[in-house]
C-alpha atoms as a PDB file:
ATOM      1  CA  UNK A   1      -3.321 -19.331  -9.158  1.00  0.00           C
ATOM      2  CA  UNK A   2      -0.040 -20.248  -8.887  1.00  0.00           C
ATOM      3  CA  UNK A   3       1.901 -21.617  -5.741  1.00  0.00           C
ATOM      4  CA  UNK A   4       5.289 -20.243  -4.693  1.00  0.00           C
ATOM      5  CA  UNK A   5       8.736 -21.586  -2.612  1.00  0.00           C
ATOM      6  CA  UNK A   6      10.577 -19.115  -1.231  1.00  0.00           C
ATOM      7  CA  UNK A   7      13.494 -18.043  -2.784  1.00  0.00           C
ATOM      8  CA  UNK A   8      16.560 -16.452  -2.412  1.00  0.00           C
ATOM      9  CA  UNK A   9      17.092 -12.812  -1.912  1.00  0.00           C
ATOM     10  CA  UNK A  10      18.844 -13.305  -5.591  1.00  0.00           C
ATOM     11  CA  UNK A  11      21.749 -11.109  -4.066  1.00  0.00           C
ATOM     12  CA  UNK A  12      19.445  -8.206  -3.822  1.00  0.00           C
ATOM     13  CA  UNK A  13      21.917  -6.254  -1.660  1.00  0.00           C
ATOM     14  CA  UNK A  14      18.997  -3.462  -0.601  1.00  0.00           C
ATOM     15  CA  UNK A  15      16.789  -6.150   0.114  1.00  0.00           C
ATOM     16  CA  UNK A  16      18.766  -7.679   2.769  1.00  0.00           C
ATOM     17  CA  UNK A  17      19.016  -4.437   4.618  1.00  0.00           C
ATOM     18  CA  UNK A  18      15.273  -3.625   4.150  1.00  0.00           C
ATOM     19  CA  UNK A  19      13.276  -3.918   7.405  1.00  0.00           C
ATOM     20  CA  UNK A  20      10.319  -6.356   8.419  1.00  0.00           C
ATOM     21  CA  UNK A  21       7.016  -5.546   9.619  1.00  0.00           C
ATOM     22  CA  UNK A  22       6.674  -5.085  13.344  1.00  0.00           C
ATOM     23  CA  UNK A  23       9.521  -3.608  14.045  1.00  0.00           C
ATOM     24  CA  UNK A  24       9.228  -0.495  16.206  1.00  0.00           C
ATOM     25  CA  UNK A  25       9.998   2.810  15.414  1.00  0.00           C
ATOM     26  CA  UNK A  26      13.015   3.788  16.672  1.00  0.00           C
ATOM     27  CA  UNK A  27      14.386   0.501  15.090  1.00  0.00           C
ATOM     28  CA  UNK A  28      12.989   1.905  11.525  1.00  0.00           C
ATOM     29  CA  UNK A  29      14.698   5.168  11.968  1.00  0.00           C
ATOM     30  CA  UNK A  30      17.694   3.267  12.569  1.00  0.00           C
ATOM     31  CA  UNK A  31      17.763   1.571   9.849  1.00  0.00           C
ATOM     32  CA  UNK A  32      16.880   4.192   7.563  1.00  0.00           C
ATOM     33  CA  UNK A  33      17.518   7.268   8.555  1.00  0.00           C
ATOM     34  CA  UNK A  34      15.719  10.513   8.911  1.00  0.00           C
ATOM     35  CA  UNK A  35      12.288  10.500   7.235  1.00  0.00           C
ATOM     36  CA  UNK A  36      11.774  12.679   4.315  1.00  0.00           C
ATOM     37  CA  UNK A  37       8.262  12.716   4.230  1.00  0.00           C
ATOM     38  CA  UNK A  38       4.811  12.014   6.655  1.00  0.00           C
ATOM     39  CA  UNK A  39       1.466  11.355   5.358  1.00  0.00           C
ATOM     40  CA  UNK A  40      -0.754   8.874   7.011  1.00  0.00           C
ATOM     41  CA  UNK A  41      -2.589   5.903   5.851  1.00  0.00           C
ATOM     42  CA  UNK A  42      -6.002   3.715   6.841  1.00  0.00           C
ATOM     43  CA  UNK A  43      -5.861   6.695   9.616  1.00  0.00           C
ATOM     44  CA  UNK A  44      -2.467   5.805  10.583  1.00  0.00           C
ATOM     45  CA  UNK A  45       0.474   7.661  10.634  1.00  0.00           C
ATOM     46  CA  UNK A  46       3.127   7.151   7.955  1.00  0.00           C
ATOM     47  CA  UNK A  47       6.810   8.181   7.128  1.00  0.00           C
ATOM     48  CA  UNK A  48       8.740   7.881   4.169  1.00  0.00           C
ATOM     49  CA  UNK A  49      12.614   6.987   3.393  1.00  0.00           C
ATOM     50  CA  UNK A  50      14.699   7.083   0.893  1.00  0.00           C
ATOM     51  CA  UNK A  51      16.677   3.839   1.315  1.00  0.00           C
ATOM     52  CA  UNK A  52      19.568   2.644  -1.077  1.00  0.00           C
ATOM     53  CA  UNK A  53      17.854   2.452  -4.407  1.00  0.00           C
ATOM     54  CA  UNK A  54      14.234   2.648  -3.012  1.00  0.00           C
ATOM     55  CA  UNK A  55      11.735   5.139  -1.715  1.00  0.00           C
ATOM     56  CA  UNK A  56       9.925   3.112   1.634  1.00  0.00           C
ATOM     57  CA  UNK A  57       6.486   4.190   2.630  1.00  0.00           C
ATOM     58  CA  UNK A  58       6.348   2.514   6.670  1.00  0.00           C
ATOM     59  CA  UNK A  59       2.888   2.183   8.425  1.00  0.00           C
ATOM     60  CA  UNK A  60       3.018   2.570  11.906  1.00  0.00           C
ATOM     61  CA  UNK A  61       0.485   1.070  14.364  1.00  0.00           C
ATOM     62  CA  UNK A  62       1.028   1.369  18.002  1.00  0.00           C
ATOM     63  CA  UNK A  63       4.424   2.444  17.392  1.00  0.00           C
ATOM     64  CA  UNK A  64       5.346  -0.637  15.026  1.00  0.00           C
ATOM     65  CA  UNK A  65       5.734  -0.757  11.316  1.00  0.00           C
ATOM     66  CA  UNK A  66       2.459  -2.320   9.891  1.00  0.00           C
ATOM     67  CA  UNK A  67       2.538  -1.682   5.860  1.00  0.00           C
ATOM     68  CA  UNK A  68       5.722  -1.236   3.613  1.00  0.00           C
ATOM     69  CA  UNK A  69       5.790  -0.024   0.450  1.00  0.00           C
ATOM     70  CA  UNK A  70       9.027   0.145  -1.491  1.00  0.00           C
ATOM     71  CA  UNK A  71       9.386   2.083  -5.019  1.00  0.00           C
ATOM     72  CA  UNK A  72      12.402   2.314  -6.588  1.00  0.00           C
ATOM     73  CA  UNK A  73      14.242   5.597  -7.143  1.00  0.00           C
ATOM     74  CA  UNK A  74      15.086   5.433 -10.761  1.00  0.00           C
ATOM     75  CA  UNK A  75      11.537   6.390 -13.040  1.00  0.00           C
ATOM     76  CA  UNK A  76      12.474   3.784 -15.439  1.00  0.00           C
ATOM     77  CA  UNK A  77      12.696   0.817 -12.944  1.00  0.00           C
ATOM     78  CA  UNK A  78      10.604  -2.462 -13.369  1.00  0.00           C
ATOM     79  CA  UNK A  79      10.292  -4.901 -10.516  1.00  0.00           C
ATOM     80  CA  UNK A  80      10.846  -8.128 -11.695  1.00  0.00           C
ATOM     81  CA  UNK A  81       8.517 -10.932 -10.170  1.00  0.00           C
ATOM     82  CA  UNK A  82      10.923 -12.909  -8.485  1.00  0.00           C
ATOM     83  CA  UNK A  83      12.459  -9.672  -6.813  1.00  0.00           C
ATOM     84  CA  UNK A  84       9.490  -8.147  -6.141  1.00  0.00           C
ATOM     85  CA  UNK A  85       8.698 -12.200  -4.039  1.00  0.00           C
ATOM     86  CA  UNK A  86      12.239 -11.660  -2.383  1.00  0.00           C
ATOM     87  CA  UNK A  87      11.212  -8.083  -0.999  1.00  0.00           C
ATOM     88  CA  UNK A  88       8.188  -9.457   0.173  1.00  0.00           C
ATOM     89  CA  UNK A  89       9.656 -12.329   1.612  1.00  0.00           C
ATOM     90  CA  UNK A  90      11.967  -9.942   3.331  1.00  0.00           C
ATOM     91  CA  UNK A  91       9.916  -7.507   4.792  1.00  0.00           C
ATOM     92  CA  UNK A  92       6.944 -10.011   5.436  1.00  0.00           C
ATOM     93  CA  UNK A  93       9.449 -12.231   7.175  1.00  0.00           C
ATOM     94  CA  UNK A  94       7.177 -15.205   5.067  1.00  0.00           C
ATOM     95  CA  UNK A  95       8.548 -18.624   3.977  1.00  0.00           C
ATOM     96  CA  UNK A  96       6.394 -19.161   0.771  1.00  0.00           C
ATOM     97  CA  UNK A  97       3.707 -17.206  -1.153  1.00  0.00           C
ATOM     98  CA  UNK A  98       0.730 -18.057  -3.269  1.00  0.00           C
ATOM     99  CA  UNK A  99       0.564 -15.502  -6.114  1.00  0.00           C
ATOM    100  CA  UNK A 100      -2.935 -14.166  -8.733  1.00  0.00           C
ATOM    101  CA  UNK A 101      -2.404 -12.117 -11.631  1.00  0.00           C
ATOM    102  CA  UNK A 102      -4.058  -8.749 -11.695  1.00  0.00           C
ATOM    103  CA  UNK A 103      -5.516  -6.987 -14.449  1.00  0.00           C
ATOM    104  CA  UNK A 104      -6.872  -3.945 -13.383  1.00  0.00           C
ATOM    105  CA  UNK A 105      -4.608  -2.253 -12.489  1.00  0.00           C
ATOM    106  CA  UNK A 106      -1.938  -4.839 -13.889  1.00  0.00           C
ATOM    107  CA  UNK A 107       0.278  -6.791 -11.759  1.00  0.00           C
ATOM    108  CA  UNK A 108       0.584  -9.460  -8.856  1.00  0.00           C
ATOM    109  CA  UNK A 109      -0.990 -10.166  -5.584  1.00  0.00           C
ATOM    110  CA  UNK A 110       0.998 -12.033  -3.314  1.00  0.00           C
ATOM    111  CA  UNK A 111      -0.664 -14.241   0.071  1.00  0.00           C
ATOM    112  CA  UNK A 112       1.948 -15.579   2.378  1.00  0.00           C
ATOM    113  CA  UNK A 113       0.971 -18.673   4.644  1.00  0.00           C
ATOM    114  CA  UNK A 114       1.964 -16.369   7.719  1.00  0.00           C
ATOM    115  CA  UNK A 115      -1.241 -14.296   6.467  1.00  0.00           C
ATOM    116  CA  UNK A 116       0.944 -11.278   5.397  1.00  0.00           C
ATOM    117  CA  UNK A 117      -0.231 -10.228   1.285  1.00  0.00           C
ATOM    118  CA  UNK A 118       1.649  -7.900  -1.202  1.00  0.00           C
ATOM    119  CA  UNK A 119       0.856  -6.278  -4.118  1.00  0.00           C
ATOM    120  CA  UNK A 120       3.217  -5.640  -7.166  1.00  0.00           C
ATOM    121  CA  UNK A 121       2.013  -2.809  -9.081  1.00  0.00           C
ATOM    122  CA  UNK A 122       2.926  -2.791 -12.436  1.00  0.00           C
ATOM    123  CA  UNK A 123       2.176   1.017 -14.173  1.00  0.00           C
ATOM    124  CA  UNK A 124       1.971   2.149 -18.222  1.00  0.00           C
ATOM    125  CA  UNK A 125       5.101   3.512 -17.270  1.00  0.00           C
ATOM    126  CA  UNK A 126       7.429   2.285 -14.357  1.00  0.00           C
ATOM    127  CA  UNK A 127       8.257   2.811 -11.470  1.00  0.00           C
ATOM    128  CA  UNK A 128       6.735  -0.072 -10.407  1.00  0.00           C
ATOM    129  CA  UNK A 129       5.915  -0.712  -6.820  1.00  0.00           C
ATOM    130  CA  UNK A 130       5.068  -3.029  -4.201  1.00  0.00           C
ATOM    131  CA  UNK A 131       2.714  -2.364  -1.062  1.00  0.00           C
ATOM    132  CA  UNK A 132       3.560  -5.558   1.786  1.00  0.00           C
ATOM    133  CA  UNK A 133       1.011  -5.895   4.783  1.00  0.00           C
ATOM    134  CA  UNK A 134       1.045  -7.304   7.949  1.00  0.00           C
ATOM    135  CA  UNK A 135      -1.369 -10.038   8.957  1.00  0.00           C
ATOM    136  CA  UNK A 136      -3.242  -7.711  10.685  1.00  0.00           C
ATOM    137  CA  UNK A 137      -3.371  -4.903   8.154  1.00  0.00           C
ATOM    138  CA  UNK A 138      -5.191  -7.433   5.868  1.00  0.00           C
ATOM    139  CA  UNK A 139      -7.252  -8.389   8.252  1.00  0.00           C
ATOM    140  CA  UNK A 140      -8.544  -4.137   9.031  1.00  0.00           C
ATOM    141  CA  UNK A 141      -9.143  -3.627   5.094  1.00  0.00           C
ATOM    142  CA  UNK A 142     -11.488  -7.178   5.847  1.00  0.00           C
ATOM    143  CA  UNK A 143     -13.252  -5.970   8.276  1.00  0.00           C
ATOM    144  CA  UNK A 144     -13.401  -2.382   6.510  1.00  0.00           C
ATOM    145  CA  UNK A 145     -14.877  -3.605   3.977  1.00  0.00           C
ATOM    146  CA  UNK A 146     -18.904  -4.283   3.508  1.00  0.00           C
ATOM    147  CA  UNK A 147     -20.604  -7.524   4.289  1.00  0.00           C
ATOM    148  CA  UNK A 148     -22.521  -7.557   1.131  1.00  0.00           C
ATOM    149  CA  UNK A 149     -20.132  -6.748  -2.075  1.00  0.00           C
ATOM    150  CA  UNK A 150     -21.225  -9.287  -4.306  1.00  0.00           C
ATOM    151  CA  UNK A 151     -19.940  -7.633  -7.451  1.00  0.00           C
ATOM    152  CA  UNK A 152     -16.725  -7.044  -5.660  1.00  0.00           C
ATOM    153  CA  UNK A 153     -17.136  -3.373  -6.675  1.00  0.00           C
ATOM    154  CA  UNK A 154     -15.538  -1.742  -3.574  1.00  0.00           C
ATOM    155  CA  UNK A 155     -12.723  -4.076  -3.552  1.00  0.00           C
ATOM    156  CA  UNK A 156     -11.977  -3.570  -6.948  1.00  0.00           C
ATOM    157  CA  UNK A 157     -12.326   0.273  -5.953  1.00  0.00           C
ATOM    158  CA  UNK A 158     -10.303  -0.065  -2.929  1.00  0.00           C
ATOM    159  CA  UNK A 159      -7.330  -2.085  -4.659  1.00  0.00           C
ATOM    160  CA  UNK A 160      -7.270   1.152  -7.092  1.00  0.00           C
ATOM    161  CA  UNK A 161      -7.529   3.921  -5.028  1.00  0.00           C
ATOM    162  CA  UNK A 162      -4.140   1.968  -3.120  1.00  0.00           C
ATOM    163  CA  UNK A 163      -2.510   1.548  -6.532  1.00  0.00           C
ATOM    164  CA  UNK A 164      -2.909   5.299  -7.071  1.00  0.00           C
ATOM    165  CA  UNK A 165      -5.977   5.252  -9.628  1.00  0.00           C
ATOM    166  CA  UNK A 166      -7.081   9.056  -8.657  1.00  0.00           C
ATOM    167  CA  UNK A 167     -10.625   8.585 -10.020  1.00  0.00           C
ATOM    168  CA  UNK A 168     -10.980   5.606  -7.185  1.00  0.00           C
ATOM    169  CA  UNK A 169      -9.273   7.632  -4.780  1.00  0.00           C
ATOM    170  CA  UNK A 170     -12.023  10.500  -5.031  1.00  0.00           C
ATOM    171  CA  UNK A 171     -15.004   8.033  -5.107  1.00  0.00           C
ATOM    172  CA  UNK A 172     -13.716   6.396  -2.194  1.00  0.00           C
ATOM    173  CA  UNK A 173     -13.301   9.501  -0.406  1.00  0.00           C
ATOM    174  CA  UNK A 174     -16.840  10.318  -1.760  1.00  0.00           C
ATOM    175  CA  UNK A 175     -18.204   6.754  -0.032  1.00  0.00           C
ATOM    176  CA  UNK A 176     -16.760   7.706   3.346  1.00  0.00           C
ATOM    177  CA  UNK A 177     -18.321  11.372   3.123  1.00  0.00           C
ATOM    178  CA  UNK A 178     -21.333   9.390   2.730  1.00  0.00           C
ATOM    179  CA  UNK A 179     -21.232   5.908   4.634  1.00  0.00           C
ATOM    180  CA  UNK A 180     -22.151   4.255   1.398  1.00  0.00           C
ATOM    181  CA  UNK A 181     -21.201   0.537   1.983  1.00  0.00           C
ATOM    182  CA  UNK A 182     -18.493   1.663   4.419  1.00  0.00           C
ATOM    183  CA  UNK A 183     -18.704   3.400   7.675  1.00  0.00           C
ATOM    184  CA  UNK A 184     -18.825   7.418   7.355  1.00  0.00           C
ATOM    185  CA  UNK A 185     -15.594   8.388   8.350  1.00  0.00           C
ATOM    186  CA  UNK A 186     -14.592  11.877   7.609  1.00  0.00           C
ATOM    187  CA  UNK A 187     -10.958  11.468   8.347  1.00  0.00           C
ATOM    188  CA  UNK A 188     -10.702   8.322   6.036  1.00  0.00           C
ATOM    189  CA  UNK A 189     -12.758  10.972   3.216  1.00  0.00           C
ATOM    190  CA  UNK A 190      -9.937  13.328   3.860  1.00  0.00           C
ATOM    191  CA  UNK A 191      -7.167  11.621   3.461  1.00  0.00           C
ATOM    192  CA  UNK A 192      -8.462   9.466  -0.140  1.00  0.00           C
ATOM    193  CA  UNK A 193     -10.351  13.151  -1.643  1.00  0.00           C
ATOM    194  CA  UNK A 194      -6.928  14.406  -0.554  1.00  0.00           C
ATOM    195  CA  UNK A 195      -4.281  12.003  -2.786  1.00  0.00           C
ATOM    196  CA  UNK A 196      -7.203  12.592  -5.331  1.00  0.00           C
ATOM    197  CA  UNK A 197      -6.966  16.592  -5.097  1.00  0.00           C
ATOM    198  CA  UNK A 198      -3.037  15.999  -5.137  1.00  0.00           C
ATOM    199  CA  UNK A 199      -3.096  14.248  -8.536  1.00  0.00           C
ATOM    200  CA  UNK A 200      -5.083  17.126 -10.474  1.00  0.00           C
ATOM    201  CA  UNK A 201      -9.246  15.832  -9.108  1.00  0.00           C
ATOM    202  CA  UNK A 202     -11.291  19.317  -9.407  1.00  0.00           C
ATOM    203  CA  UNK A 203     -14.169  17.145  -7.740  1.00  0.00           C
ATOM    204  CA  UNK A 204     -12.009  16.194  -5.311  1.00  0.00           C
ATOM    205  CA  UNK A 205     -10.540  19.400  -4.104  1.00  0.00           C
ATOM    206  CA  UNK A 206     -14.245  20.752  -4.300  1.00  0.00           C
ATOM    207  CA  UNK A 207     -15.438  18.597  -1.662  1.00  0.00           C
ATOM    208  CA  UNK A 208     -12.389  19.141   0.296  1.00  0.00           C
ATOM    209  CA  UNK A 209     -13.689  23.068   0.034  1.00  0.00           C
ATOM    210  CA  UNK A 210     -17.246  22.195   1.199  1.00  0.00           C
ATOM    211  CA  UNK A 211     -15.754  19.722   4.352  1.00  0.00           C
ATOM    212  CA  UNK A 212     -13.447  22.669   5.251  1.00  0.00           C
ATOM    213  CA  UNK A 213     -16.193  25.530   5.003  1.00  0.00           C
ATOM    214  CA  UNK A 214     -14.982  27.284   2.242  1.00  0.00           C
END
């Protein structure tokens, strides 16, 4: 583990403009513009942008921006580590970072001293991506998560389904269905058998069918 200054915003001229965490909603549709997309998130509502040369995903809780996560446009972009830091640092409004290597999936984790984290995910094939949380985000995938996980299987599950991994997705929405090491939730099952079904899961849209009737 490797610890991080804060650096410059290396002239990132998006960057500067992107917003930080907590800022309320009408402020985000300020800055960005009208939304071109809703979905929701952790059972929270969620818009997206198209901003400069990135696609934003914004979190809200109570009416505040809670998560960002910014993907560039172009399908052949890489984010760099030390931009992928200065959009973090932007957006997390965080002075210095302590950052892990991930292997599966491949990429960064980032941990701010404000308590803020981000994730850089790093594909086979870019776009890459990177997810920023508030304090309080991380602290509601904590407390989400099961007392006893001793082969951190969940979080290792969790951290895929977020990165996009469909086959994590679906068993995640499969644990909620069924309360295994998580609290049932059938809304949180919707919405991870849901991105599942979306990326091609025939198990996925299956249960879907059974939890609508059909």
């Amino acid at each position: 583990m490797k610890a991080l200054s804060a650096i410059g915003l290396l002239g990132l001229g998006a960057a500067t403009a992107l917003g930080r965490i907590g800022e309320a909603t009408n402020e985000v549709q300020a800055r960005y513009g009208a939304p071109v997309g809703q979905d929701s998130f952790l059972g929270l509502p969620a818009k997206s942008y198209n901003f400069g040369e990135f696609n934003v995903l914004v979190v809200f809780k109570d009416n505040k921006s809670f998560i960002e996560a910014v993907k560039p446009l172009a399908s052949g972009r890489r984010l760099e580590t030390n931009e992928a830091e200065a959009l973090a640092t932007r957006i997390a409004g965080c002075a210095a970072w302590t950052r892990r290597d991930l292997t599966n999936p491949p990429g960064l984790e980032f941990k701010g001293t404000n308590g803020a984290s981000a994730m850089l995910r790093r594909g086979a094939l870019p776009p890459d991506s990177l997810v920023v949380y508030a304090a309080e985000a991380v602290q509601k995938m904590r407390k989400s998560e099961p007392a006893a996980d001793p082969a951190g299987e969940l979080k290792l599950q969790r951290q895929q389904a977020i990165n996009g991994v469909s086959e994590a997705q679906c068993a995640l929405g499969k644990r909620y269905l069924a309360g295994d090491g998580l609290a049932k939730d059938d809304q949180m099952a919707r919405f991870w058998l849901g991105k599942a079904a979306a990326k091609g899961s025939a198990e996925a849209r299956d249960m879907l069918k059974k939890l609508d009737g059909k």
